[in-house]
N, C-alpha and C. Protein backbone atom coordinates (compact mmCIF):
# COMPACT_ATOMS: atom_id res chain seq x y z
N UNK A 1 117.31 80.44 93.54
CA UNK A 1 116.11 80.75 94.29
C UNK A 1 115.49 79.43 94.75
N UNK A 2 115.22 79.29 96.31
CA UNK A 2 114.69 78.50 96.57
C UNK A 2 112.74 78.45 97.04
N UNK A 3 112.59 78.10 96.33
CA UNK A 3 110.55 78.44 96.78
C UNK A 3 110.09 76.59 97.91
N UNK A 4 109.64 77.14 98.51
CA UNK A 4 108.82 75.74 99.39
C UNK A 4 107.42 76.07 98.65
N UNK A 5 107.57 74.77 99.20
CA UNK A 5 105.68 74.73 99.15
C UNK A 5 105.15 73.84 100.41
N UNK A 6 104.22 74.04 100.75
CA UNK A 6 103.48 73.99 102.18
C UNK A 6 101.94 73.28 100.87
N UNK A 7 101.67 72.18 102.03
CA UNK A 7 100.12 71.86 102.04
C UNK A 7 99.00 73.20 102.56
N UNK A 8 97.92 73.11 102.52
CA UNK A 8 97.09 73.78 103.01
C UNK A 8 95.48 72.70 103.52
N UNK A 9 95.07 73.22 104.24
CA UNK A 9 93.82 72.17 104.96
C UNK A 9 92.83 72.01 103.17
N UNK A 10 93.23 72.76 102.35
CA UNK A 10 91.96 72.48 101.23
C UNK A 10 93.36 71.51 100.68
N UNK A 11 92.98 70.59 100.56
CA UNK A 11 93.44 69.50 99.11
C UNK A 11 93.61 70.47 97.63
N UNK A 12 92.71 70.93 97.56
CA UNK A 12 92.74 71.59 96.22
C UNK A 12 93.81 72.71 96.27
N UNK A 13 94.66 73.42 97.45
CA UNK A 13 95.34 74.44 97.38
C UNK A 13 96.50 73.78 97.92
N UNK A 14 97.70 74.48 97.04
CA UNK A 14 99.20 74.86 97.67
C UNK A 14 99.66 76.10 97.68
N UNK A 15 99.94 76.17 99.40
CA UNK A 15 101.00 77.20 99.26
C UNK A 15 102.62 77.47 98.79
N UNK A 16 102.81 78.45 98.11
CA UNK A 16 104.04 78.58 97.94
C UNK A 16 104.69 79.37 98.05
N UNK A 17 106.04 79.63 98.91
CA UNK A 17 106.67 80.75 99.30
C UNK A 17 108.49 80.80 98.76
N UNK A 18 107.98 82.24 98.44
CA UNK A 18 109.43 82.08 97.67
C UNK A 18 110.75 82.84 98.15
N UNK A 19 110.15 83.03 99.41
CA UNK A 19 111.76 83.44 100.08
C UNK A 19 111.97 85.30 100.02
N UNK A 20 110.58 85.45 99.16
CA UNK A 20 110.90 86.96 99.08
C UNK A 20 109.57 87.77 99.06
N UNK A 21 109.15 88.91 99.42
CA UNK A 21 107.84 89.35 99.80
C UNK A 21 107.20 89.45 98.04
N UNK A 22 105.63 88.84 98.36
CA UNK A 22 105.09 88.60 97.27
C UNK A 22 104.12 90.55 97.05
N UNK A 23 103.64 90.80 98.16
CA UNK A 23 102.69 91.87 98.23
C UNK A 23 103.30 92.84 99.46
N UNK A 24 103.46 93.83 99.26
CA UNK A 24 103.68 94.99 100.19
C UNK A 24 102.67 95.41 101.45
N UNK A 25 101.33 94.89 101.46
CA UNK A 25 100.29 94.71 101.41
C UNK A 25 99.27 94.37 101.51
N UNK A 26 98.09 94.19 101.90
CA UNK A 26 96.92 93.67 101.71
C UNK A 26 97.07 92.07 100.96
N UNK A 27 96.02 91.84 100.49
CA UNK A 27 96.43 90.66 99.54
C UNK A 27 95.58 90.54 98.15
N UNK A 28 95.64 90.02 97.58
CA UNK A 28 95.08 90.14 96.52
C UNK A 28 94.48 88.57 95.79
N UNK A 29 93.52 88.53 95.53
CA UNK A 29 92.62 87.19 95.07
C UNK A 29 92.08 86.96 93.46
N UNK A 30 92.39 85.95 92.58
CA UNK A 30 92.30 85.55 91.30
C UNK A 30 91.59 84.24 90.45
N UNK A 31 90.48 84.57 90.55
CA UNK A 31 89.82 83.24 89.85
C UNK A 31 89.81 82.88 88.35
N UNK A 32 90.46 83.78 87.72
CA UNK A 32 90.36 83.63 86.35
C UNK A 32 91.74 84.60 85.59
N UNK A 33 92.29 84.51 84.47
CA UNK A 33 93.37 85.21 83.53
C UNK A 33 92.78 86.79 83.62
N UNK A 34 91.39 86.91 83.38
CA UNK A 34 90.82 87.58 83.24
C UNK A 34 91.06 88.51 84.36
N UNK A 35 90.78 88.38 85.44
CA UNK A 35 90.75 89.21 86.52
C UNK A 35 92.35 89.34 86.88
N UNK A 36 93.37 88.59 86.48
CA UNK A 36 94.69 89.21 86.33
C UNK A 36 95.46 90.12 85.85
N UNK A 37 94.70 90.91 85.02
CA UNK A 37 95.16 91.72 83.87
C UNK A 37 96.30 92.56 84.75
N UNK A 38 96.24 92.80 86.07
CA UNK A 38 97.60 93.79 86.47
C UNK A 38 98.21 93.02 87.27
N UNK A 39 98.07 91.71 87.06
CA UNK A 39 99.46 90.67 88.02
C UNK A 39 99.72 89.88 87.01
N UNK A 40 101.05 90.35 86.68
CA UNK A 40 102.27 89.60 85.64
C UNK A 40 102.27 87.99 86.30
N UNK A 41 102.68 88.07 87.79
CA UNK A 41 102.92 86.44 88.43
C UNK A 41 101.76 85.95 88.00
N UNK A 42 100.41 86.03 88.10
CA UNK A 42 98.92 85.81 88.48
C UNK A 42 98.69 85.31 87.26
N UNK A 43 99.15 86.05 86.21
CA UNK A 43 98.97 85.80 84.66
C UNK A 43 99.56 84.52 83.90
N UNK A 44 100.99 84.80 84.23
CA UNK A 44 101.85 83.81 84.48
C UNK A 44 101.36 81.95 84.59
N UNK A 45 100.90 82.21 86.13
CA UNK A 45 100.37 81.41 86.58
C UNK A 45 98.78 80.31 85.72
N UNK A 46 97.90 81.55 85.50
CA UNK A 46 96.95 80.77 84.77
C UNK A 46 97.51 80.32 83.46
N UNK A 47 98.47 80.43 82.82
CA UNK A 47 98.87 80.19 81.37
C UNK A 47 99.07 78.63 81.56
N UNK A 48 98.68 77.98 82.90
CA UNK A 48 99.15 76.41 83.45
C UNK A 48 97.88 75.64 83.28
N UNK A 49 97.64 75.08 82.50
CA UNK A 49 95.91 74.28 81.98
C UNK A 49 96.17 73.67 83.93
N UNK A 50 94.92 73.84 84.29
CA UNK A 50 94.80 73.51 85.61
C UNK A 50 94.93 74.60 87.03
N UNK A 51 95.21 75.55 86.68
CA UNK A 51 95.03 76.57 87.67
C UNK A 51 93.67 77.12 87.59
N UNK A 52 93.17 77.17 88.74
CA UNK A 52 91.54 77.96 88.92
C UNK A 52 91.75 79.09 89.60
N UNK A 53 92.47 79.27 90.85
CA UNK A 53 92.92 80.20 91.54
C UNK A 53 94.07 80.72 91.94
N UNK A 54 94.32 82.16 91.76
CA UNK A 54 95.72 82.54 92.56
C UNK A 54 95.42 83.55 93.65
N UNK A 55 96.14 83.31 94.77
CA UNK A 55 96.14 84.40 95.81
C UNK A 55 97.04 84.62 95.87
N UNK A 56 97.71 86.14 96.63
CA UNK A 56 98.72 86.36 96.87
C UNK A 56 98.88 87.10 97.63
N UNK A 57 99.47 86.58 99.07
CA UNK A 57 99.50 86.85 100.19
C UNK A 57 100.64 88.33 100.25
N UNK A 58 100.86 88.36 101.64
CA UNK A 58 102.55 89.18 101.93
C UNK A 58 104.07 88.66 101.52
N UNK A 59 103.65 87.31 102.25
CA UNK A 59 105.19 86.32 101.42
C UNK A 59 104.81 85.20 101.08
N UNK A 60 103.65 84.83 100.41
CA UNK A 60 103.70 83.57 100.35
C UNK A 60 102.46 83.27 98.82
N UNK A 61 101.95 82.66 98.05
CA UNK A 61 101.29 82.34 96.69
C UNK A 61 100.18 81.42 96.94
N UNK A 62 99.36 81.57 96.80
CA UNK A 62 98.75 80.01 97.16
C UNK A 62 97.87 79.74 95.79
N UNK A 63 97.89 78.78 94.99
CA UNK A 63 97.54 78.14 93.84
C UNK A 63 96.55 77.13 94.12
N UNK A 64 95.02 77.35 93.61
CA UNK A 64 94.25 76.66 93.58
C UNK A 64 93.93 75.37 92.27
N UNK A 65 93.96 74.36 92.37
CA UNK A 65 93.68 73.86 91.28
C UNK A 65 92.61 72.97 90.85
N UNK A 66 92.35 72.78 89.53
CA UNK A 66 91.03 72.39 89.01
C UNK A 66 90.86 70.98 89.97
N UNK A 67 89.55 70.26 89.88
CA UNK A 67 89.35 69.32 90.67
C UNK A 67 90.04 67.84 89.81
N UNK A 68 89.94 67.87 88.65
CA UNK A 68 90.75 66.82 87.80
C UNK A 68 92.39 66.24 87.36
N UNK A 69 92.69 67.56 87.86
CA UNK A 69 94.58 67.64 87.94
C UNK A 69 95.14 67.32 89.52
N UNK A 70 96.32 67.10 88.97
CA UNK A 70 97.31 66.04 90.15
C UNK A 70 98.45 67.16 90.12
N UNK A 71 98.37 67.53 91.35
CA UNK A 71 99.83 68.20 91.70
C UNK A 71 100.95 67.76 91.30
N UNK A 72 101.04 66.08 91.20
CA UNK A 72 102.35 65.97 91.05
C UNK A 72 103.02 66.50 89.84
N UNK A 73 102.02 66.58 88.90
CA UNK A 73 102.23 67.38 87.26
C UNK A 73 102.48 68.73 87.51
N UNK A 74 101.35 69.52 88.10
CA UNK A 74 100.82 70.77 88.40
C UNK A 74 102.31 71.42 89.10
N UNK A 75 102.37 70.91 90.01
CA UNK A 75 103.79 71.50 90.61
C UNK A 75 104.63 71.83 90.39
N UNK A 76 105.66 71.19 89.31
CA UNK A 76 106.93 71.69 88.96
C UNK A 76 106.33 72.58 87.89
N UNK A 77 105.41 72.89 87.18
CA UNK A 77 105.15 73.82 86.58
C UNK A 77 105.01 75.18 87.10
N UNK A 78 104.15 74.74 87.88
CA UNK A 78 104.15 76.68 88.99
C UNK A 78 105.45 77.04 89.33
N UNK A 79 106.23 76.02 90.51
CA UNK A 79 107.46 76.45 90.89
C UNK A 79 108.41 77.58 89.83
N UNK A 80 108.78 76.44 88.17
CA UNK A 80 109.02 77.15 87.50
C UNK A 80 108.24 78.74 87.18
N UNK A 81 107.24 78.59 86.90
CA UNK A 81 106.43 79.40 86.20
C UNK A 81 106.51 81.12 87.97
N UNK A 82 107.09 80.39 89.09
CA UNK A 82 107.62 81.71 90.31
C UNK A 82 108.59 81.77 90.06
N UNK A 83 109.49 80.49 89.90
CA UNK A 83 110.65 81.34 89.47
C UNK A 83 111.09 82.16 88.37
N UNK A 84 110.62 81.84 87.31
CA UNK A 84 110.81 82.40 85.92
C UNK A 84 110.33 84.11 85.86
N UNK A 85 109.44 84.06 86.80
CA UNK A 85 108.72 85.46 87.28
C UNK A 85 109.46 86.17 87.86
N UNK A 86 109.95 85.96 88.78
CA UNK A 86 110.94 86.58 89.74
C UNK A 86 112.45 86.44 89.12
N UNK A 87 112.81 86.14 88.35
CA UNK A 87 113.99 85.96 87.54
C UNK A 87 114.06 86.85 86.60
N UNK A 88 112.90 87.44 86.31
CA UNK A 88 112.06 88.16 84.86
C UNK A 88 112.56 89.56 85.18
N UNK A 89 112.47 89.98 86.70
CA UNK A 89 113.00 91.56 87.35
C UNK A 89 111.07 91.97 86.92
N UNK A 90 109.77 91.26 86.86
CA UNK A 90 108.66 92.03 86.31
C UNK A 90 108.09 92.59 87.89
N UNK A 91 106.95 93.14 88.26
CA UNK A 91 106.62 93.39 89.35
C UNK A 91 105.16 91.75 89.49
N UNK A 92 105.30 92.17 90.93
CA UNK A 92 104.08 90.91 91.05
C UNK A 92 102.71 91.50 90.57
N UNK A 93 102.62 92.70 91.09
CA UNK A 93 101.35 93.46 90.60
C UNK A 93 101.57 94.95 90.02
N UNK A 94 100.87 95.28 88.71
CA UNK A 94 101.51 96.65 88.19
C UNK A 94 101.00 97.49 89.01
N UNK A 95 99.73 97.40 89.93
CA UNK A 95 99.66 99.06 91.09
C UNK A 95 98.89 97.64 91.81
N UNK A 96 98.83 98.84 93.33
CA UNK A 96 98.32 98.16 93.88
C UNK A 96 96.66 98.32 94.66
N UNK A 97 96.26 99.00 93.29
CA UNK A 97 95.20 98.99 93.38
C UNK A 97 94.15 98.02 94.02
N UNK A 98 94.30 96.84 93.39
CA UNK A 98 93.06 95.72 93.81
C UNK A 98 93.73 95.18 95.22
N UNK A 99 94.69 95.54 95.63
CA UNK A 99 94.74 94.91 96.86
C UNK A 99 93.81 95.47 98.02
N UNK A 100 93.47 93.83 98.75
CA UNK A 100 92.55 93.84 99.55
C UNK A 100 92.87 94.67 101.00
N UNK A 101 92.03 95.89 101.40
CA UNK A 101 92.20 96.27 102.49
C UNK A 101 91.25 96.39 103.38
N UNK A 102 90.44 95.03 103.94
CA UNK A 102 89.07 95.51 103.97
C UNK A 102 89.18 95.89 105.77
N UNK A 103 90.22 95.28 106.09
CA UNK A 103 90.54 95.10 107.77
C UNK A 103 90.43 96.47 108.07
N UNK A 104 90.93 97.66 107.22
CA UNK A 104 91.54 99.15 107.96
C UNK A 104 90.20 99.67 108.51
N UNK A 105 90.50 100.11 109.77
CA UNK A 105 89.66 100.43 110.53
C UNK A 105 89.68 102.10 110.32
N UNK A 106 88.52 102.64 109.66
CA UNK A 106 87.60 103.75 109.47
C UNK A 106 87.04 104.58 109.98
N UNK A 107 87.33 106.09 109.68
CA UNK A 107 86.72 106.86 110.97
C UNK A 107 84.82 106.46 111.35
N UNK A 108 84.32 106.36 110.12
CA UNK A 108 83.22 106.18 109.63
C UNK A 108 82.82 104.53 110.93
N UNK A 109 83.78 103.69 111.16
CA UNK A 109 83.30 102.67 112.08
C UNK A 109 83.22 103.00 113.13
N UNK A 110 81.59 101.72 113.71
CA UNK A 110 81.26 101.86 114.79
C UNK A 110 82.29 101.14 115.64
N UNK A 111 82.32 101.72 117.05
CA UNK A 111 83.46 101.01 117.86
C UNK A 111 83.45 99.28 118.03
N UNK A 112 82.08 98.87 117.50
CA UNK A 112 82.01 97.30 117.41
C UNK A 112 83.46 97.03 116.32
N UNK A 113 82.63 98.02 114.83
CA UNK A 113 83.00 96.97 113.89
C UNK A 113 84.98 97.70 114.11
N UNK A 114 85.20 98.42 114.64
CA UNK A 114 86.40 98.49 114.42
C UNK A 114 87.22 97.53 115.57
N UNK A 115 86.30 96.49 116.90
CA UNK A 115 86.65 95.61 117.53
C UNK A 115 87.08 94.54 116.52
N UNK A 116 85.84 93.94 115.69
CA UNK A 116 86.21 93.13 115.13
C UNK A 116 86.95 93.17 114.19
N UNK A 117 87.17 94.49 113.27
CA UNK A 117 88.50 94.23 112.14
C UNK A 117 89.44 94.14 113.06
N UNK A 118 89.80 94.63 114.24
CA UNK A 118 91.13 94.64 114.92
C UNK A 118 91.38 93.10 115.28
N UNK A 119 90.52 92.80 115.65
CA UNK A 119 90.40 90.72 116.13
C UNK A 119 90.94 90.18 115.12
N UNK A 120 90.12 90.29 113.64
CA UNK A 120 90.36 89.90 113.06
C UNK A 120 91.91 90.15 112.12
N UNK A 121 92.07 91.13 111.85
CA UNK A 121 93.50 91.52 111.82
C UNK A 121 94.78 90.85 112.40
N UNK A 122 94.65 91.03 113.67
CA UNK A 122 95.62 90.41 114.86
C UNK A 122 95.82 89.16 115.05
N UNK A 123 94.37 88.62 115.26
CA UNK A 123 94.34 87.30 115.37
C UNK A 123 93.94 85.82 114.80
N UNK A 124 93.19 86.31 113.49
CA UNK A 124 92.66 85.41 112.57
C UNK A 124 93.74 85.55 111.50
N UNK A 125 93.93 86.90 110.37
CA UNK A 125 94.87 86.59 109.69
C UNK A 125 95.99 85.91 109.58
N UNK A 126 96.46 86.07 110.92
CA UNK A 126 97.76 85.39 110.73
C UNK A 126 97.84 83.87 110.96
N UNK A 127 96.87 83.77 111.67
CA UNK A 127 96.68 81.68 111.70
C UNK A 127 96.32 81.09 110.10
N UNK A 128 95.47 82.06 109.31
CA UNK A 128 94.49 81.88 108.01
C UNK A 128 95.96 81.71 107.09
N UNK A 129 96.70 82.74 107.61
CA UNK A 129 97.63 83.00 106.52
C UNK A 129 98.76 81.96 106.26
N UNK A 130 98.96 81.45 107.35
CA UNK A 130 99.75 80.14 107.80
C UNK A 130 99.35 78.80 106.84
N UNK A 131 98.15 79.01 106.69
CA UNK A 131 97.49 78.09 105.82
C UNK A 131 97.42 78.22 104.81
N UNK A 132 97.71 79.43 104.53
CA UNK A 132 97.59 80.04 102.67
C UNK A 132 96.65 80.39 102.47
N UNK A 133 96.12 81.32 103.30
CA UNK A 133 94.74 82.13 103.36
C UNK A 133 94.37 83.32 103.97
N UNK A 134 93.21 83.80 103.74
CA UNK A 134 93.18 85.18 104.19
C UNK A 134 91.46 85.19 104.20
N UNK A 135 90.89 86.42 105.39
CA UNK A 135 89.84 86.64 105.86
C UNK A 135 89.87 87.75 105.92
N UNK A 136 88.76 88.52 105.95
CA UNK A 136 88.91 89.96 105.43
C UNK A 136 87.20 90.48 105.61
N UNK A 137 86.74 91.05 106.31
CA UNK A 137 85.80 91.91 107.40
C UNK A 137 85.29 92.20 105.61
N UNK A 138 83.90 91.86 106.04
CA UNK A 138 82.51 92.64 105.35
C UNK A 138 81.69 93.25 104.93
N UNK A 139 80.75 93.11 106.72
CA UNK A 139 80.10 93.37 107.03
C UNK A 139 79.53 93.29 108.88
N UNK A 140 78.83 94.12 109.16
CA UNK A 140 78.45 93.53 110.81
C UNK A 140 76.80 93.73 110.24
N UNK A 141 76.18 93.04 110.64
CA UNK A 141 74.47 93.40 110.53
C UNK A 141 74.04 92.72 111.41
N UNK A 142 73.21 93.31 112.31
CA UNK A 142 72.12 92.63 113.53
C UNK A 142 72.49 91.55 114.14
N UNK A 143 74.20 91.52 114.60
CA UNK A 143 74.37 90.70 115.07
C UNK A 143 75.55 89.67 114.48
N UNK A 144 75.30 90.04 113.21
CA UNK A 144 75.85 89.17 112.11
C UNK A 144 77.58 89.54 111.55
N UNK A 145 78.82 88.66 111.66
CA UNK A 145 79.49 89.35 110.97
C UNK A 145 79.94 88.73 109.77
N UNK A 146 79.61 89.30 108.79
CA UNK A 146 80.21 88.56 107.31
C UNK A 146 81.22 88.47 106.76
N UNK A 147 82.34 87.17 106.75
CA UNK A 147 83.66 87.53 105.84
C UNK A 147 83.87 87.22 105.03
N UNK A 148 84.54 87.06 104.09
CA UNK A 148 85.65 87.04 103.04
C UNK A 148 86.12 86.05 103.18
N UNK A 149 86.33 84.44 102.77
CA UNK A 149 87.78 83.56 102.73
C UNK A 149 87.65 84.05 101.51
N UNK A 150 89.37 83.90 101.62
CA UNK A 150 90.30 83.88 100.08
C UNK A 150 91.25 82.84 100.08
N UNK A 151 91.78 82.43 98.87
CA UNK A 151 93.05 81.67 99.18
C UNK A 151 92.62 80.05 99.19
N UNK A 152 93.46 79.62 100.17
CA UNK A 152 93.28 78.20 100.70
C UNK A 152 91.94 78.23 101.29
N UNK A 153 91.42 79.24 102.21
CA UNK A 153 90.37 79.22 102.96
C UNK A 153 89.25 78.78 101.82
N UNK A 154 89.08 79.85 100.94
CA UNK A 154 87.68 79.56 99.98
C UNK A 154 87.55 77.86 99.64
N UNK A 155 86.64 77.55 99.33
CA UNK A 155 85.88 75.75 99.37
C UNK A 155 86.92 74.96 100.20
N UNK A 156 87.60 75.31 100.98
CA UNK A 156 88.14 74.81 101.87
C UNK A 156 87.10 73.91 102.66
N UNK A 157 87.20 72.65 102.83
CA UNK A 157 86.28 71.84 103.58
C UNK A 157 86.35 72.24 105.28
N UNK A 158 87.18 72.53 105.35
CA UNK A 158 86.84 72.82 106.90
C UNK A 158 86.68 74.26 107.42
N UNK A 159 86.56 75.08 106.51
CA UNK A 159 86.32 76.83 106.97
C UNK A 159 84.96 76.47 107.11
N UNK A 160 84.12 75.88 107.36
CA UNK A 160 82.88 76.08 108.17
C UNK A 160 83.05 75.77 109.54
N UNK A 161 84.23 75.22 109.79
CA UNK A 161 84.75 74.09 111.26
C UNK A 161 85.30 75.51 111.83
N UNK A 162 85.97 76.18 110.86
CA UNK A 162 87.14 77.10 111.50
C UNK A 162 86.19 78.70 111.67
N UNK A 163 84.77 79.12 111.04
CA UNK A 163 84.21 80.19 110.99
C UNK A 163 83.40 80.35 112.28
N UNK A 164 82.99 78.74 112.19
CA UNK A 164 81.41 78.66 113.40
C UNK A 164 83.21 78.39 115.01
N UNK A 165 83.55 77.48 115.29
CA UNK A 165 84.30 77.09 116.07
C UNK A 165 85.05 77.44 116.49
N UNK A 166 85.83 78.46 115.46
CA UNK A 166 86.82 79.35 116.20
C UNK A 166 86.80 80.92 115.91
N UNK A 167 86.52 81.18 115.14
CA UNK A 167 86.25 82.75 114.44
C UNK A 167 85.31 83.20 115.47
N UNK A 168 84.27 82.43 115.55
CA UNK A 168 82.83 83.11 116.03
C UNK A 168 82.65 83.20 117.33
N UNK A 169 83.29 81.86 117.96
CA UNK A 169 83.75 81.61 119.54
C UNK A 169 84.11 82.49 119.82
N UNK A 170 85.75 83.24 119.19
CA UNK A 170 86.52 84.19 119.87
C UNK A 170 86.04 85.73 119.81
N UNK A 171 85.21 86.09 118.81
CA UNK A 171 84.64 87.18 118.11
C UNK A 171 83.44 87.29 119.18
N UNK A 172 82.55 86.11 119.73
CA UNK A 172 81.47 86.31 120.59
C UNK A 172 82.09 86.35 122.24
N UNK A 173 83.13 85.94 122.45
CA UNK A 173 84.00 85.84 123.57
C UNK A 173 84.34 87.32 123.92
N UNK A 174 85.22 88.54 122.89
CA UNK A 174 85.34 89.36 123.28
C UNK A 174 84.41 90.62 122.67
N UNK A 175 83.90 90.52 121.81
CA UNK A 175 82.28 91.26 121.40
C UNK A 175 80.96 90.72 121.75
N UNK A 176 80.56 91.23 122.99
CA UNK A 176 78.72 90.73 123.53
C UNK A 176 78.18 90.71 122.03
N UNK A 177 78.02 91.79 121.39
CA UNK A 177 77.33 92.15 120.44
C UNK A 177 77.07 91.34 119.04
N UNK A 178 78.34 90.28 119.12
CA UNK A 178 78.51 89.53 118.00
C UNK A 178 77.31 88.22 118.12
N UNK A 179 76.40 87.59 117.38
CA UNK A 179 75.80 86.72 118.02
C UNK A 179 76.28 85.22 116.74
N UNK A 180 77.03 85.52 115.75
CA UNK A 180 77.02 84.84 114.75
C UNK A 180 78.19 85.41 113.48
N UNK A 181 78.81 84.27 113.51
CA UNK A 181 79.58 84.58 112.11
C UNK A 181 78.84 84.04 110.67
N UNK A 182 79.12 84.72 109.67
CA UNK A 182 78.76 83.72 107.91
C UNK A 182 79.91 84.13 107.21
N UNK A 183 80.32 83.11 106.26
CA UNK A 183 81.11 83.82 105.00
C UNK A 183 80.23 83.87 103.71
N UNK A 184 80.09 84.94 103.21
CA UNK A 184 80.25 85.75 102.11
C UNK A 184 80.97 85.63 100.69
N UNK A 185 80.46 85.68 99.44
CA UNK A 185 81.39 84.82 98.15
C UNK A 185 81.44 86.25 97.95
């Protein structure tokens, strides 16, 4: 098994892809052992003194780490610690409950907000995801639309560059109605 790993715009995150679909799915986000309890990989993963975060995309992992640790240590540990997982025959997640679906557009939405999950869907995820990240619809209020970073995106130093500059540009470009993006913890 061969896994890459990819930089991501946060210093603090690597992506890692292992050649084989991680989530069927939505995606799913991990700040603690604790909140892993139904991802074997996720679990896995924090057992590594220095992991703060796991995401887990469609095909790809992205590992956040503490601000005091050095990848160059950190690294061959995860790699192992995907492969050993995927070697294991375990599942990545036992249901797929917690996966994130916040994009699906709802009978219950107004024709705005089902503009912008579709924008966002189409055309933000997949640049976000490239990066080892993911964005994921809110809220719309008075103008306002609120998202979700996960992943690489979250304390990412430049998702304020990428929310106001390009998210909000393109979102106010083809929605009059939009007057402003924020992200949301």
């Amino acid at each position: 098994m061969f896994i890459q790993t990819e930089p991501t715009p946060n210093p603090a995150s690597l992506k890692f892809i292992p050649g084989r679909p991680v989530l069927a799915s939505g995606s799913s986000t991990f700040t603690s052992i604790e909140q892993a309890t139904h991802s074997p990989l996720a679990q896995r993963l924090f057992a590594i003194t220095g992991v703060d975060g796991v995401f887990l995309g469609g095909d790809f992992i992205t590992v956040t780490k503490a601000e005091a640790r050095d990848w160059q240590v950190m690294k061959p540990m995860i790699l192992g610690a995907i492969m050993e997982h995927y070697t294991s025959g375990q599942p990545v997640v036992l249901d797929d409950s917690a996966s994130i679906a916040a994009n699906t557009v709802t009978a219950e939405d107004s024709d705005v907000v089902a503009q912008i999950k579709e924008l966002i869907d189409t055309r933000v995820r997949p640049v976000v995801a490239r990066d080892g990240g993911d964005i994921t619809y809110h809220d719309f209020k008075d103008g306002v639309v609120y998202l979700v970073m996960r992943g690489s995106c979250s304390g990412c130093p430049s998702s304020t560059a990428t929310l106001k500059h390009g998210i909000e540009n393109m979102l106010r470009h083809y929605i009059p109605e939009v007057q402003a993006v924020e992200a949301v913890s």
